[in-house]
Protein backbone atom coordinates (compact mmCIF):
# COMPACT_ATOMS: atom_id res chain seq x y z
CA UNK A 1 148.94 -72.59 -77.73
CA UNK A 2 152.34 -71.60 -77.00
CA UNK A 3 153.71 -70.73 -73.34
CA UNK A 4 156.33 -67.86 -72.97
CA UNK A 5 159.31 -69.53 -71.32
CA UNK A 6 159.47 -68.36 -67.47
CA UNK A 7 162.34 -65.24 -66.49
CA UNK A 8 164.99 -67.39 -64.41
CA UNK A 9 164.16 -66.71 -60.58
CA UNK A 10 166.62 -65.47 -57.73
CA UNK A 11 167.40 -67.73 -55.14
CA UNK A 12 166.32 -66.56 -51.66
CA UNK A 13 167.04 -67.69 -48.01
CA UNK A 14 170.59 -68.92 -46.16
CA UNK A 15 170.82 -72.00 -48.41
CA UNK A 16 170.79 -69.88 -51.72
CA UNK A 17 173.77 -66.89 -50.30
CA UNK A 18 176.45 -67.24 -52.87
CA UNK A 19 179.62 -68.83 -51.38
CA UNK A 20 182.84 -67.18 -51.46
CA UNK A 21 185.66 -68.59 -53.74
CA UNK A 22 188.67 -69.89 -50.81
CA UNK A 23 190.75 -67.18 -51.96
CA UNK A 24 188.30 -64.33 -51.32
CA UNK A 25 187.28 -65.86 -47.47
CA UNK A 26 188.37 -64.08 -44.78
CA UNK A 27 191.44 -65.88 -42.98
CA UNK A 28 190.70 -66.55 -39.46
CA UNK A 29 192.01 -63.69 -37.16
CA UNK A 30 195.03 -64.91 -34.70
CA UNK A 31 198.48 -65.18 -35.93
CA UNK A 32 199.68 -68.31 -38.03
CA UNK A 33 202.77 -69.54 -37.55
CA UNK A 34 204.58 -70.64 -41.15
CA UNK A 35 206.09 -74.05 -40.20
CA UNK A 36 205.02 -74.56 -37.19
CA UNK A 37 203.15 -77.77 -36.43
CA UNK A 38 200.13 -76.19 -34.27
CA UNK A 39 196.95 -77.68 -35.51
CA UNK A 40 195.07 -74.14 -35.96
CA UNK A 41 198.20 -72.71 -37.89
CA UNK A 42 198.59 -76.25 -39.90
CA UNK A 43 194.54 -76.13 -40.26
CA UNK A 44 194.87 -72.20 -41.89
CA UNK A 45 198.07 -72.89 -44.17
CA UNK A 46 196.05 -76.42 -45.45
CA UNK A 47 192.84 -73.74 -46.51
CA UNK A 48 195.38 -72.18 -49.29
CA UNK A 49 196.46 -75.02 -50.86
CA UNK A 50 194.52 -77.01 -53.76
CA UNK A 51 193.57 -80.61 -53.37
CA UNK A 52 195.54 -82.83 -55.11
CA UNK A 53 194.47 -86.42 -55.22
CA UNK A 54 192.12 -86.14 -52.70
CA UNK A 55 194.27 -85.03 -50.41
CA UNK A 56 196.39 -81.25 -49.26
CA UNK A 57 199.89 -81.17 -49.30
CA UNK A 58 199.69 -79.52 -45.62
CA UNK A 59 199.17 -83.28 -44.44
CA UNK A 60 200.80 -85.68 -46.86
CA UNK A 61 203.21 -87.09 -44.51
CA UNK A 62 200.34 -88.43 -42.33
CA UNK A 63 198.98 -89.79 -45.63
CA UNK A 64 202.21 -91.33 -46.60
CA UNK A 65 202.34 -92.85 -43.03
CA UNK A 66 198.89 -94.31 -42.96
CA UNK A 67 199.25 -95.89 -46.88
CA UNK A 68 202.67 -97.24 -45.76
CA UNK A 69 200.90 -98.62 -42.40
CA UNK A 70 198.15 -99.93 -44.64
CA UNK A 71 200.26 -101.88 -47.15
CA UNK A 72 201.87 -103.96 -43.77
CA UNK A 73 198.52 -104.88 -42.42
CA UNK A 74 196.22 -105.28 -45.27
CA UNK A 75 193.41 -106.64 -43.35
CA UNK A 76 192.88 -103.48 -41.80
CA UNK A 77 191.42 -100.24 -43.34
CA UNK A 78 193.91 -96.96 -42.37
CA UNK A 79 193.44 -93.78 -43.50
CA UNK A 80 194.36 -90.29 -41.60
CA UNK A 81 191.39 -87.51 -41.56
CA UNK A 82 192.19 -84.12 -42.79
CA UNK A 83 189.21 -82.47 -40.64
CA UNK A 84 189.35 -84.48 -37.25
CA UNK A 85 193.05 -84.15 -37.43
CA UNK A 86 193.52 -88.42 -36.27
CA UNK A 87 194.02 -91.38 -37.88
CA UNK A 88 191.07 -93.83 -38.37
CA UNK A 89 191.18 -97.95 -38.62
CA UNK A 90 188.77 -100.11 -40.02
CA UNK A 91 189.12 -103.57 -38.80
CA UNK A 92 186.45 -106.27 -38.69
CA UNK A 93 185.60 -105.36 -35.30
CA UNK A 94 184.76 -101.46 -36.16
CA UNK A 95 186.21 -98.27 -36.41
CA UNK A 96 188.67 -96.72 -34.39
CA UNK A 97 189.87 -92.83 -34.16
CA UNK A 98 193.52 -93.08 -32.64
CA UNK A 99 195.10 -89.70 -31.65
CA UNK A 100 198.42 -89.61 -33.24
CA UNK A 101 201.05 -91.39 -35.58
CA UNK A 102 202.86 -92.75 -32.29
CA UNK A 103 199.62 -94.50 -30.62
CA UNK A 104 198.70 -95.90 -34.18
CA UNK A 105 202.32 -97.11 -34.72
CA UNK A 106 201.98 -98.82 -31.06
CA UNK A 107 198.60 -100.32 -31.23
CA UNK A 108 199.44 -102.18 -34.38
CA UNK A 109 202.56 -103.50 -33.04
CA UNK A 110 201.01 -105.06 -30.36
């Protein structure tokens, strides 16, 4: 007995809606400043670029900051986080979200 092979079926409900490509979204409404260093602006420009290595462009001096910090103390874990805009630090005691470059710089020269 052979079975016809089912038509495909259309997905249905707010997990299925088909998502936009990042060049068709809608950019946030509010002005964006082009080198500014505002998180929203920084957060908007970061949305156009492609990911390169894991990480955008937008942010690569915090990246380079946080590698250079985590070649010096390589019993630590140091990373910076694109979304929660901070800097994160795995140590054998936990993890740690610190602020800014500055408080990270200061808290591991202590």
């Amino acid at each position: 007995m052979t079975h016809p092979i089912p038509a495909p079926r259309t997905a249905r409900g707010p997990l299925h809606y088909p998502v936009l490509p990042l060049r068709m979204r809608p950019l946030p409404a509010g002005p964006v400043c082009s080198r500014c260093a505002h998180p929203s602006c920084r957060r908007i420009r970061a949305e156009k670029l492609p990911i390169l290595g894991g990480h955008k462009a937008e942010y690569r001096d915090e990246h380079s900051f946080a590698a250079v910090l985590q070649a010096r103390n390589r019993h630590l874990v140091i990373w910076y986080g694109e979304k929660t805009g901070s800097f994160w630090v795995a140590s054998s005691t936990g993890l740690a979200e610190v602020p800014d470059a500055r408080t990270l710089a200061q808290l591991l020269a202590s």
